[in-house]
Protein backbone atom coordinates (compact mmCIF):
# COMPACT_ATOMS: atom_id res chain seq x y z
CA UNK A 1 -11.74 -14.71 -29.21
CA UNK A 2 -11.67 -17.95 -27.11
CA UNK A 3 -8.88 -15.75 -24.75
CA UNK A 4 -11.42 -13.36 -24.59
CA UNK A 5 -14.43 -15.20 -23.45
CA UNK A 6 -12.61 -17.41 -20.61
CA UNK A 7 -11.81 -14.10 -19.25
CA UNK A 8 -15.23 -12.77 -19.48
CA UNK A 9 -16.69 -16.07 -17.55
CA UNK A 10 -14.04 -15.83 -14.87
CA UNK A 11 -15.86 -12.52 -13.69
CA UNK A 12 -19.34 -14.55 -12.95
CA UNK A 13 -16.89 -16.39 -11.01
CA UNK A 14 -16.60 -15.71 -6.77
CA UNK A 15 -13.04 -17.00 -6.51
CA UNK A 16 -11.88 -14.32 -9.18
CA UNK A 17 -13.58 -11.58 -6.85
CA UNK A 18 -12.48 -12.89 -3.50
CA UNK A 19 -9.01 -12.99 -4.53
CA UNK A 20 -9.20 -9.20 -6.36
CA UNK A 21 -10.48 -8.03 -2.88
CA UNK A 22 -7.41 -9.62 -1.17
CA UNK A 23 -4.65 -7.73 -3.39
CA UNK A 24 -7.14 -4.94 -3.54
CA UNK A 25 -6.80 -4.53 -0.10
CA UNK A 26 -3.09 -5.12 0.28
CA UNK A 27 -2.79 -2.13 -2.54
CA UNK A 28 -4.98 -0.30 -0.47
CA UNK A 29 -2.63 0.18 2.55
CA UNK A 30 0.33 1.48 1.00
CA UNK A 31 -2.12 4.01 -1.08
CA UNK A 32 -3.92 5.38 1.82
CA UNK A 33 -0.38 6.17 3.72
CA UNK A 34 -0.06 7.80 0.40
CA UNK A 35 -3.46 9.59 0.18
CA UNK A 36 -2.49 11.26 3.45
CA UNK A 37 1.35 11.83 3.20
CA UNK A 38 0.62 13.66 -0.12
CA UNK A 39 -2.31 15.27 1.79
CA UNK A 40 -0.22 16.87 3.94
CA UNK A 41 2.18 18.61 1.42
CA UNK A 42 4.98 15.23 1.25
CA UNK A 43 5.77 13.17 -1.75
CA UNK A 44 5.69 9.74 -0.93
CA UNK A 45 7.44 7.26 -4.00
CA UNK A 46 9.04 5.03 -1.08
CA UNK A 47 5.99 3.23 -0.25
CA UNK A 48 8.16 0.68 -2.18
CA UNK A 49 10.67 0.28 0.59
CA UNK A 50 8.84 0.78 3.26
CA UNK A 51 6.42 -2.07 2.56
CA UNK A 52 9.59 -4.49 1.25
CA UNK A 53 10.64 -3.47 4.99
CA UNK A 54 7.78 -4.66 6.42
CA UNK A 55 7.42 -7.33 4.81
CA UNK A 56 11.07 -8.51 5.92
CA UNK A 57 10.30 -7.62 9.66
CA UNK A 58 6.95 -9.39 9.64
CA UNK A 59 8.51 -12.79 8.81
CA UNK A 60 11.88 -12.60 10.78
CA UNK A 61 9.63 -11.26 14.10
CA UNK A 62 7.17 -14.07 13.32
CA UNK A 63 10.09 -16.62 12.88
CA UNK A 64 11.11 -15.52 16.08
CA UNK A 65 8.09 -15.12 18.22
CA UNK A 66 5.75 -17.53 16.31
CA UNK A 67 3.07 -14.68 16.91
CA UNK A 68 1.48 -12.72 13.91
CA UNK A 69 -0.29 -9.67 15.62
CA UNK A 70 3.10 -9.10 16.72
CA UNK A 71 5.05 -9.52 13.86
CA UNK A 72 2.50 -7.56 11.82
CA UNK A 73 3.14 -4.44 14.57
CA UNK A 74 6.83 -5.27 14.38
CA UNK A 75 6.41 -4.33 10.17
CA UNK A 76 4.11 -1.39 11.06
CA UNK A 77 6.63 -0.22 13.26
CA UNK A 78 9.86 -0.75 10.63
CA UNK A 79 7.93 1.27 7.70
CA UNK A 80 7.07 4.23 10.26
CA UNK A 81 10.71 3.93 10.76
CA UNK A 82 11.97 4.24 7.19
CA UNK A 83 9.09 7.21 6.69
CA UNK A 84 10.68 9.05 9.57
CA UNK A 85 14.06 8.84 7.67
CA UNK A 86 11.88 10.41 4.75
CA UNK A 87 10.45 13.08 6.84
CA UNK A 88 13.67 14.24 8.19
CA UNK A 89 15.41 14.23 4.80
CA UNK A 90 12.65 16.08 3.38
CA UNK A 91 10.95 18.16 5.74
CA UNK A 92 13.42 19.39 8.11
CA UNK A 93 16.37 19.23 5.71
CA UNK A 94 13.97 20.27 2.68
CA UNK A 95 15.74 17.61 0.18
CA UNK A 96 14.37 16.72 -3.12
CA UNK A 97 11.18 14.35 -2.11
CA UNK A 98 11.14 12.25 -5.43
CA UNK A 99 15.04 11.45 -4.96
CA UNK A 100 14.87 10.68 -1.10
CA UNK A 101 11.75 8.15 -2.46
CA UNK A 102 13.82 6.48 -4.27
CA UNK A 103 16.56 6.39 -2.12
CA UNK A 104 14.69 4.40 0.20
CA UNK A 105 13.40 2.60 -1.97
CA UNK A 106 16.97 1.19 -3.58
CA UNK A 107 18.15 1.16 0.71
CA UNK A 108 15.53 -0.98 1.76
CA UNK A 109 15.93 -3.53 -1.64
CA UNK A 110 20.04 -3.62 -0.58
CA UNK A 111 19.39 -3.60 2.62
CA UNK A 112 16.76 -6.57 2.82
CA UNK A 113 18.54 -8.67 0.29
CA UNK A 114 21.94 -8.50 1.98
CA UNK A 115 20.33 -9.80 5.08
CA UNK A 116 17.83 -12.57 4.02
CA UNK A 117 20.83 -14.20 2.34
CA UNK A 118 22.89 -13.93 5.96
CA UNK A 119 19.57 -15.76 7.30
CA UNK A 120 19.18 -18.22 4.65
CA UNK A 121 22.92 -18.67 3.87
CA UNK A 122 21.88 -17.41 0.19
CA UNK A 123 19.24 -19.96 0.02
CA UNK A 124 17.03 -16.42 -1.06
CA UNK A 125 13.56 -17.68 0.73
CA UNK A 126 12.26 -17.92 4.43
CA UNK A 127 9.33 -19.71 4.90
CA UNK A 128 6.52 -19.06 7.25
CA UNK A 129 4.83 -21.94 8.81
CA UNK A 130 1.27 -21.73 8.64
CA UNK A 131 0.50 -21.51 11.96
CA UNK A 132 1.96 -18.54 12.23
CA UNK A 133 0.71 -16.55 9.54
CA UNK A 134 -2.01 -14.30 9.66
CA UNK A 135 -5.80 -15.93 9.63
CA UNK A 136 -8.32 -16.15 7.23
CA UNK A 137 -11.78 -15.07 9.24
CA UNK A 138 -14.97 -16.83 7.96
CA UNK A 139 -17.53 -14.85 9.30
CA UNK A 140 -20.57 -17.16 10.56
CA UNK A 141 -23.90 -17.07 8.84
CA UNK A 142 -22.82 -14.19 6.07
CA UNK A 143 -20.64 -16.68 4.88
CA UNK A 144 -22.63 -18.85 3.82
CA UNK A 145 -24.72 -16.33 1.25
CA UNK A 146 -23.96 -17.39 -2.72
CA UNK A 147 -21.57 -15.59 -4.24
CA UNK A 148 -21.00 -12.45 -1.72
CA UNK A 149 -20.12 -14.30 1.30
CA UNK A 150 -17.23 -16.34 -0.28
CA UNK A 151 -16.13 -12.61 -1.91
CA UNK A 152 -16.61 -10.62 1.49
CA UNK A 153 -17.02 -12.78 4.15
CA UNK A 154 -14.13 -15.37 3.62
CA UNK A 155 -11.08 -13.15 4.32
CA UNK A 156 -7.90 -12.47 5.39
CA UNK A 157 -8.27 -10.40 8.72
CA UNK A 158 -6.13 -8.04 7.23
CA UNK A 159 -8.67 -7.09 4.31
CA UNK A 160 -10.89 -6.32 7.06
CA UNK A 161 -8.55 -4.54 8.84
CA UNK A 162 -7.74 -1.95 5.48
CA UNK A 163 -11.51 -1.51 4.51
CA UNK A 164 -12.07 -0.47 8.08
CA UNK A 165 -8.99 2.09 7.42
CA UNK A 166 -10.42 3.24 4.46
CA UNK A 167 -13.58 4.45 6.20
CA UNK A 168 -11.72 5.96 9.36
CA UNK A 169 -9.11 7.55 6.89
CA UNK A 170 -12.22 9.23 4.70
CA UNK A 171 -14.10 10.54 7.98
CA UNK A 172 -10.88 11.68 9.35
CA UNK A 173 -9.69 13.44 6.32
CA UNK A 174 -12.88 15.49 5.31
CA UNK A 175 -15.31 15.20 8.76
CA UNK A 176 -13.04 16.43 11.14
CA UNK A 177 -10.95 19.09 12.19
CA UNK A 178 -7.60 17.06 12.14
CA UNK A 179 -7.99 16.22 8.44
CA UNK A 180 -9.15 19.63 7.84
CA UNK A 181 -5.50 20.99 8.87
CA UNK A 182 -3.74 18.43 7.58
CA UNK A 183 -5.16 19.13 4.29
CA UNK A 184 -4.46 23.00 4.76
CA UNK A 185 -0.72 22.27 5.28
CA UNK A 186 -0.66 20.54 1.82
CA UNK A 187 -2.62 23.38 0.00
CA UNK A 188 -0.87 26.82 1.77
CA UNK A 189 1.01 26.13 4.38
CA UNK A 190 2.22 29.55 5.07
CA UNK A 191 -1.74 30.35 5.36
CA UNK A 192 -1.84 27.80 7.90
CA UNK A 193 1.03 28.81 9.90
CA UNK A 194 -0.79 32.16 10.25
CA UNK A 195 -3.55 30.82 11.77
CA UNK A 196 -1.25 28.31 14.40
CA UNK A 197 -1.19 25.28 13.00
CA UNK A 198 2.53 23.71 12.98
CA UNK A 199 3.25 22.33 9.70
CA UNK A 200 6.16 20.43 10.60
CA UNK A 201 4.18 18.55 13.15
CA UNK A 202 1.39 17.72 10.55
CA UNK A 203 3.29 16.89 8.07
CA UNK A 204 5.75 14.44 10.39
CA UNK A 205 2.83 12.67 11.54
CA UNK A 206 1.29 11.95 7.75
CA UNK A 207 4.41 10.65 6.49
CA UNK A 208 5.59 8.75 9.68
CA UNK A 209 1.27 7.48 9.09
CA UNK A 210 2.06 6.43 5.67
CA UNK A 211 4.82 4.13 6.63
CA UNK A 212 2.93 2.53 9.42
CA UNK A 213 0.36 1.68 6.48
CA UNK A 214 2.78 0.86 4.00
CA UNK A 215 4.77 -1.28 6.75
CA UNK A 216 1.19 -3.40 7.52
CA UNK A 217 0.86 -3.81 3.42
CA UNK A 218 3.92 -5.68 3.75
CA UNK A 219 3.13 -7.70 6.59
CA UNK A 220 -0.18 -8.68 4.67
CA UNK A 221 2.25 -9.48 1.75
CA UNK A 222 4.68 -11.85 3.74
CA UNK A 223 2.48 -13.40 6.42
CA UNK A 224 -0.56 -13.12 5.26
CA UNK A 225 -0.62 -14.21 1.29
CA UNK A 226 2.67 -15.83 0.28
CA UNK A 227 4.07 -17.01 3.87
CA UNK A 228 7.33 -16.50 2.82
CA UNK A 229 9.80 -13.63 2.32
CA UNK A 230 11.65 -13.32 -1.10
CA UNK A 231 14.37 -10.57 -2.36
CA UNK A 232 12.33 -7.69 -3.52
CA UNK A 233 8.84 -9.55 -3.28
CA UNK A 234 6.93 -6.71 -3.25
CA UNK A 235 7.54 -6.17 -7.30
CA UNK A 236 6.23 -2.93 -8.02
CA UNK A 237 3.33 -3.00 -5.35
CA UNK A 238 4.44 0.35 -4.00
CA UNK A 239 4.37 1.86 -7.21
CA UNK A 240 1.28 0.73 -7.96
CA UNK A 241 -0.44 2.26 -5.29
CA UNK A 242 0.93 5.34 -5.78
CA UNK A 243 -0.53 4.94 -9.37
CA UNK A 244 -3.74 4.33 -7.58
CA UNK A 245 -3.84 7.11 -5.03
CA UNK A 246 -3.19 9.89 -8.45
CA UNK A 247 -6.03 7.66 -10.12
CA UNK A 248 -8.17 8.16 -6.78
CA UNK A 249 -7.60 11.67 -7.39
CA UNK A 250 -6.14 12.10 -3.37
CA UNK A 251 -9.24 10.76 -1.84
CA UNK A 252 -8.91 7.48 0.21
CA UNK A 253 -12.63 5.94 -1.72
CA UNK A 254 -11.17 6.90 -5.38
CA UNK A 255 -7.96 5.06 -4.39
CA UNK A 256 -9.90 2.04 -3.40
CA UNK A 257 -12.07 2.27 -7.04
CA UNK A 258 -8.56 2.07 -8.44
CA UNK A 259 -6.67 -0.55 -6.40
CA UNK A 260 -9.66 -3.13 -7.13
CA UNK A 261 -9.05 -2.35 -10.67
CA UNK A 262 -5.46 -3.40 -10.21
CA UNK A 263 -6.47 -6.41 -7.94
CA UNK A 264 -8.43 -7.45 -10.86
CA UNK A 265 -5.73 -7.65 -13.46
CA UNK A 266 -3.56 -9.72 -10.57
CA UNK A 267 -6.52 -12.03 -9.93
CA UNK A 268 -6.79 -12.72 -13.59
CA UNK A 269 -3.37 -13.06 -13.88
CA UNK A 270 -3.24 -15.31 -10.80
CA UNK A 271 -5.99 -17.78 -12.34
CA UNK A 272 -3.61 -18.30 -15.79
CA UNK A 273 -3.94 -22.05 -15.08
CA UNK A 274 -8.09 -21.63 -15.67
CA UNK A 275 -7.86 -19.53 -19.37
CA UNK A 276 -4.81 -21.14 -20.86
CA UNK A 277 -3.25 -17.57 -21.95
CA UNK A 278 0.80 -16.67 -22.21
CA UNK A 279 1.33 -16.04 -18.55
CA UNK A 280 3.86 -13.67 -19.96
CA UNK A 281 0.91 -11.68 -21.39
CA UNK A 282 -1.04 -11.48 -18.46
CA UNK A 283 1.82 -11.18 -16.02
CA UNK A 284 2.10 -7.59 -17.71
CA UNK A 285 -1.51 -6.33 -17.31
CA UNK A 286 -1.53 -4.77 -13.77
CA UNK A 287 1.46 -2.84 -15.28
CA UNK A 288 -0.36 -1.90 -18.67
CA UNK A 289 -3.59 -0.78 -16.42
CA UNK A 290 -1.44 1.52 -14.49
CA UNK A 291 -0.10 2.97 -18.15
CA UNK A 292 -3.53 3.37 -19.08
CA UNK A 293 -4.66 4.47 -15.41
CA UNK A 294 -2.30 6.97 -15.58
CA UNK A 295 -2.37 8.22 -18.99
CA UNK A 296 -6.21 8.61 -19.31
CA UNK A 297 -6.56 10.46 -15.85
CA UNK A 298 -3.11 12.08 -14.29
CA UNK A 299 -3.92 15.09 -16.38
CA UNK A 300 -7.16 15.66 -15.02
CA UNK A 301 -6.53 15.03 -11.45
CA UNK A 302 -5.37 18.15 -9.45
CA UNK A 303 -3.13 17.35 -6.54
CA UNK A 304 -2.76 19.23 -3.17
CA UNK A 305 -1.39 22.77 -3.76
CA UNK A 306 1.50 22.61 -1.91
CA UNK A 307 2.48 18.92 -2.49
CA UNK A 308 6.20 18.16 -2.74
CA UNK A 309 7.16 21.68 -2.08
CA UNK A 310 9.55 22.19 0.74
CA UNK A 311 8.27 24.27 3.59
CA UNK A 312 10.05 27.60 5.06
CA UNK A 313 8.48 29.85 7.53
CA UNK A 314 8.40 33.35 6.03
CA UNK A 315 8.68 32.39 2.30
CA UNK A 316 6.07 32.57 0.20
């Protein structure tokens, strides 16, 4: 009962929200690359890899040019790159999606690994000075209001930088005529290669989208909350967000609902030293939310028509 109520006092608390909003937010990349890869007809389960990809780039480019805006394009760049190896497998050579996912997804884990311990000399770790990371932005004046401006005004630039995707990515997706097509190549494609819109093109853009996203998740990950880079760091983020885009029901605001409920469960987990509870225990409750995410609403969510079915011109 005690448990209980030092978890129900750390929500009157602004530190517990400030922090949810941060891994909110770096949930909330990955599952918008998501929202609209899946949009467009393309299973996307290597969100994994692609943001352990990033997250690798971010800190070796920032190691090397001691410049985060950089580094954090350099990690956009390498998860576009490992979604355009997904595209190809799966849209022009019409492989299973789930199994070139997770293809990635074990690639980029080998693939990291092997070469942080060539750059460590198996030491496992790089370190990011703080200089170099990405900055915190106290914004003047709003900061300064009880409560809310420590939870939305005292931020990592890069939580800024996903809620500001979030709206773009909703007005893109359902007020314009872009997001109208891509959304018709992931419900009948063949009905939108009648009326001239390439599929292939749409759907190579969304995926190569949702690796750019996934790829800046990472970067927030590295350079922008732990300053460091560690084998396989990005422990089931991926996942998650994928949980949280079928929770979000394919729409970039549900996705966000869900991801703060995730962010939650870390933030509670993260302040362990305030509540005295088995950090075993509450290590494992972003994992048992996604059960129970999952369980209570993947059967009633209805996902695009056409997603994860190969396209061919001429079959119906």
């Amino acid at each position: 009962m005690n448990a209980v109520l030092q978890i129900l006092g750390l929500f009157f608390t602004a530190g517990l929200w400030q922090l949810a909003l941060e891994l909110g937010a770096l949930l909330l990349l990955p599952a918008l690359g998501g929202t609209i890869s899946e949009r467009s007809g393309v299973v996307n389960i290597a969100m994994e890899g692609m943001m352990l990809t990033g997250a690798f780039t971010a800190v070796v480019t920032d190691l090397v040019w001691h410049n985060a805006l950089l580094a954090t394009l350099a990690a956009a760049i390498s998860g576009g790159l490992m979604a355009l190896i997904h595209a190809v497998v799966s849209i022009r050579f019409r492989a299973d999606q789930i199994i070139s996912g997770f293809a990635i997804n074990i690639f980029a884990f080998g693939l990291t690994t092997f070469l942080i311990d060539k750059m460590t000399n198996f030491q496992g770790a790089a370190h990011v000075p703080q200089a170099y990371t990405l900055p915190v932005i106290t914004v003047p004046v709003l900061s300064n209001i009880p409560f809310l401006g420590q939870v939305l005004f005292q931020q990592n630039i890069m939580v800024y930088v996903a809620l500001a995707l979030l709206v773009g990515m909703n007005i893109m997706l359902f007020r314009t005529r872009l997001g109208l097509r891509i959304r018709a190549v992931g419900e009948h494609p063949q009905a939108a290669d009648t009326a001239g819109i390439n599929v292939y093109t749409l759907r190579y853009g969304a995926v190569i989208a949702s690796g750019l996203l996934s790829g800046l998740g990472g970067a927030f990950l590295s350079i922008g909350i732990n300053n460091v880079f560690l084998p396989n760091m990005t422990d089931g983020a991926g996942y998650i967000a994928l949980a949280a885009m079928i929770f979000g029901k394919w729409k970039p605001f549900g996705a966000f609902v869900a991801c703060m409920i995730f962010g939650i469960g870390e933030a509670i987990y993260a302040n362990n030293s305030t509540i005295h509870i088995s950090q075993y225990l509450l290590n494992t409750l972003p994992y048992i939310l996604t059960i129970v995410v999952l369980a209570a609403f993947v059967g009633k969510s209805a996902a695009p028509a056409a997603d994860g079915l190969p396209y061919e011109p001429g079959v119906e």
